[in-house]
C-alpha atoms as a PDB file:
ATOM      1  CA  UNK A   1      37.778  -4.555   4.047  1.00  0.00           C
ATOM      2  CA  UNK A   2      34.454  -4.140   1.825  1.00  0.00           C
ATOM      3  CA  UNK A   3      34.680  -2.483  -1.405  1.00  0.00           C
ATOM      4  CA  UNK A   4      38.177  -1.185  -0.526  1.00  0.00           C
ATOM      5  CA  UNK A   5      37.069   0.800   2.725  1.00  0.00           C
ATOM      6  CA  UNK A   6      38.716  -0.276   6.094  1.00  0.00           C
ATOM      7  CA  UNK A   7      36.404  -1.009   9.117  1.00  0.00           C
ATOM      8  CA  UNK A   8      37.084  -0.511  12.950  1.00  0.00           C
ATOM      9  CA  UNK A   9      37.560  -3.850  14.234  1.00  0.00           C
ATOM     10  CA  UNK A  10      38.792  -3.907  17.475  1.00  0.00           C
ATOM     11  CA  UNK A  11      39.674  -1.093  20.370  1.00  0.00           C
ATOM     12  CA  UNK A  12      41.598  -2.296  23.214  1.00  0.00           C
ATOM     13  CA  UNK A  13      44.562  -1.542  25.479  1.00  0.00           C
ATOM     14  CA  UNK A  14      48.452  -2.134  25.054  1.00  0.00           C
ATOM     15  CA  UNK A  15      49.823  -4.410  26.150  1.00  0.00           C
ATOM     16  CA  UNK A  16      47.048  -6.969  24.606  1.00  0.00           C
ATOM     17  CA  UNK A  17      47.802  -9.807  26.832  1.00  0.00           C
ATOM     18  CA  UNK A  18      51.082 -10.749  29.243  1.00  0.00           C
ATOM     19  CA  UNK A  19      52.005 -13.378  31.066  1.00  0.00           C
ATOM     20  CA  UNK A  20      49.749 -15.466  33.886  1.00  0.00           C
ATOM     21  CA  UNK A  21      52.688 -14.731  36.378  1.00  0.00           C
ATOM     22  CA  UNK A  22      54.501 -11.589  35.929  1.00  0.00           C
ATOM     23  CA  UNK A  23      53.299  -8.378  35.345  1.00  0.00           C
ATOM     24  CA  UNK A  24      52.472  -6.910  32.162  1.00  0.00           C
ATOM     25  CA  UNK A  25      53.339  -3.597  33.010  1.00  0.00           C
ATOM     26  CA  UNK A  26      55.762  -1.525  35.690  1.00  0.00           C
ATOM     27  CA  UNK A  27      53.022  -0.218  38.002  1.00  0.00           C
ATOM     28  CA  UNK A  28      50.843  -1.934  39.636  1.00  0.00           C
ATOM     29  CA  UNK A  29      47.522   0.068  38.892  1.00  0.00           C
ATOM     30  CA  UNK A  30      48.301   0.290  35.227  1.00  0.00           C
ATOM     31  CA  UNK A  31      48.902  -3.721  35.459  1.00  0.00           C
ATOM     32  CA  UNK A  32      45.973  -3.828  36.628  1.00  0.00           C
ATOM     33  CA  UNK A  33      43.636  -1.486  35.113  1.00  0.00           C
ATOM     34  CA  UNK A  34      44.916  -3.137  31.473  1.00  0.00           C
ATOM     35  CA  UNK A  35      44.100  -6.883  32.547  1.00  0.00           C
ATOM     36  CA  UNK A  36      40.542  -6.076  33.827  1.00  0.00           C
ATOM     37  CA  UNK A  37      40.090  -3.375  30.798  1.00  0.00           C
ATOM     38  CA  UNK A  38      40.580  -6.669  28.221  1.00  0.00           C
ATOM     39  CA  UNK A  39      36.914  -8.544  28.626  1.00  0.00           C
ATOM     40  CA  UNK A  40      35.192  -5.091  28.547  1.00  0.00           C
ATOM     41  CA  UNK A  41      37.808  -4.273  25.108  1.00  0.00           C
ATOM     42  CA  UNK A  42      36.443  -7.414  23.914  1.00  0.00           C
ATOM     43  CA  UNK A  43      32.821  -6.658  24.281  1.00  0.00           C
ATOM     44  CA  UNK A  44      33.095  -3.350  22.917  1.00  0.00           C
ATOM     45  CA  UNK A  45      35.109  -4.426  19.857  1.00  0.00           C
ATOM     46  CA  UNK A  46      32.028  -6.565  19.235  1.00  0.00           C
ATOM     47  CA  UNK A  47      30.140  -4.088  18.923  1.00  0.00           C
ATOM     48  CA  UNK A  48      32.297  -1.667  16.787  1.00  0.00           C
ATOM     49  CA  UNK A  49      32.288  -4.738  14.252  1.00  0.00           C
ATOM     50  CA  UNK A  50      28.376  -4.296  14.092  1.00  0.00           C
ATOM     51  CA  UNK A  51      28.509  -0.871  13.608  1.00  0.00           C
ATOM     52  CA  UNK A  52      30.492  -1.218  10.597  1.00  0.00           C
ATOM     53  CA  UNK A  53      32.293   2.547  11.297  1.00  0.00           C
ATOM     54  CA  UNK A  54      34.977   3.456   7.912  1.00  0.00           C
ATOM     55  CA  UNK A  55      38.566   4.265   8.995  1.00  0.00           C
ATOM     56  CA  UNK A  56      41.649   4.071   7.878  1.00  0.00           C
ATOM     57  CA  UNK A  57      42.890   1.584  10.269  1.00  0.00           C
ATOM     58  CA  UNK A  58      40.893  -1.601  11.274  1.00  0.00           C
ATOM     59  CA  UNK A  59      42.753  -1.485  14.997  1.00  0.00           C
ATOM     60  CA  UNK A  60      42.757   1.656  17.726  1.00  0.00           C
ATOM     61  CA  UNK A  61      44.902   0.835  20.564  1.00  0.00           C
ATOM     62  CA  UNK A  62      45.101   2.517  23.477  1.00  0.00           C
ATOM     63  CA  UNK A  63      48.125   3.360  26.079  1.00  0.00           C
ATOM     64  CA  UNK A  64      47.401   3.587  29.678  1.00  0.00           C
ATOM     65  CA  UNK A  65      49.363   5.766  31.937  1.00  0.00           C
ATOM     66  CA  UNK A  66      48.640   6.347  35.654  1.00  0.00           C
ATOM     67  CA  UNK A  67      49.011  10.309  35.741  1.00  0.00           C
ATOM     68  CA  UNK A  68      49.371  11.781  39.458  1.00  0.00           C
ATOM     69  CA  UNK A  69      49.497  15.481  38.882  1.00  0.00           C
ATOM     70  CA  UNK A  70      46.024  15.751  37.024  1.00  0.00           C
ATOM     71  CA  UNK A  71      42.265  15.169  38.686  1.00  0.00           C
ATOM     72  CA  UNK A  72      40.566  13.908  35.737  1.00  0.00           C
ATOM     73  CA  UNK A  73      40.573  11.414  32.953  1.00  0.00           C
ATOM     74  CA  UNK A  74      42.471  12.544  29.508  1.00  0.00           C
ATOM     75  CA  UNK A  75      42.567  10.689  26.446  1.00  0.00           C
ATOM     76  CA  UNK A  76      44.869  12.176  23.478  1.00  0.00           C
ATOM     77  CA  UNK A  77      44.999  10.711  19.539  1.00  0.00           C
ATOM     78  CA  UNK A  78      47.905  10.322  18.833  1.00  0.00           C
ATOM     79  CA  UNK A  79      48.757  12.253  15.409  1.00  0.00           C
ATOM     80  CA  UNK A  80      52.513  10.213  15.132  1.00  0.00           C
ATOM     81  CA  UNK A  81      52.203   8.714  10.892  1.00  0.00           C
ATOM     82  CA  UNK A  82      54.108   5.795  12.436  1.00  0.00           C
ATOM     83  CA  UNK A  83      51.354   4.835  14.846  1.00  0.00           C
ATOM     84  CA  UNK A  84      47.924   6.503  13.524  1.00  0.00           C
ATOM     85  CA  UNK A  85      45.817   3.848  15.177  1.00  0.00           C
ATOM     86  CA  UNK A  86      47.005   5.073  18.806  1.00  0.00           C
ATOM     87  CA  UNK A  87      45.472   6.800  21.771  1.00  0.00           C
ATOM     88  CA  UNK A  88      46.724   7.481  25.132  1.00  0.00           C
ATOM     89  CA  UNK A  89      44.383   7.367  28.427  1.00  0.00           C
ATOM     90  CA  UNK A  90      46.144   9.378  31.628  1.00  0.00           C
ATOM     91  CA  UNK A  91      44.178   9.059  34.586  1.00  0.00           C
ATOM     92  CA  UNK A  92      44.527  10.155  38.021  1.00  0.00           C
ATOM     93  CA  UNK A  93      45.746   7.695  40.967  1.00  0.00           C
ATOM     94  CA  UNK A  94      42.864   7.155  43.212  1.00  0.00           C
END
């Protein structure tokens, strides 16, 4: 925080880490698309540090959800006061 302004600090994916030997979520290709999605959350939050972007929340995390019924990639903000630093990614199963 600079002058009283909140900065976006980091962007990645819930859960934020899990353990070596169990999954870290119920399906499989939502295990898996949050464990490889981590190094690239990294990187990017990196570079949202540098950019120094004001919000009102230094965090935005993001839900992943393996949706079979659509053909594309949706991401919603979620507008909840409890959680205003969430989003939610539903993508299709390949």
């Amino acid at each position: 925080m600079i002058d009283g302004v909140s900065y976006l600090r980091m962007v990645g994916f819930w859960p934020p880490s899990g353990f070596p030997d169990r999954p870290w979520l119920e399906h499989p290709d939502e295990d898996a698309f949050v464990r490889s999605a981590r190094s690239v959350c990294e990187l990017y939050s990196e570079a949202v540090r540098r950019a120094v972007i004001p919000t009102r929340h230094s965090e935005l995390r993001l839900g992943c959800h393996l949706d079979e019924s659509r053909e594309d990639v949706l991401v919603t903000v979620c507008k909840n006061l409890f959680w205003p630093h969430w989003a939610n990614l539903f993508w299709p199963h390949p």
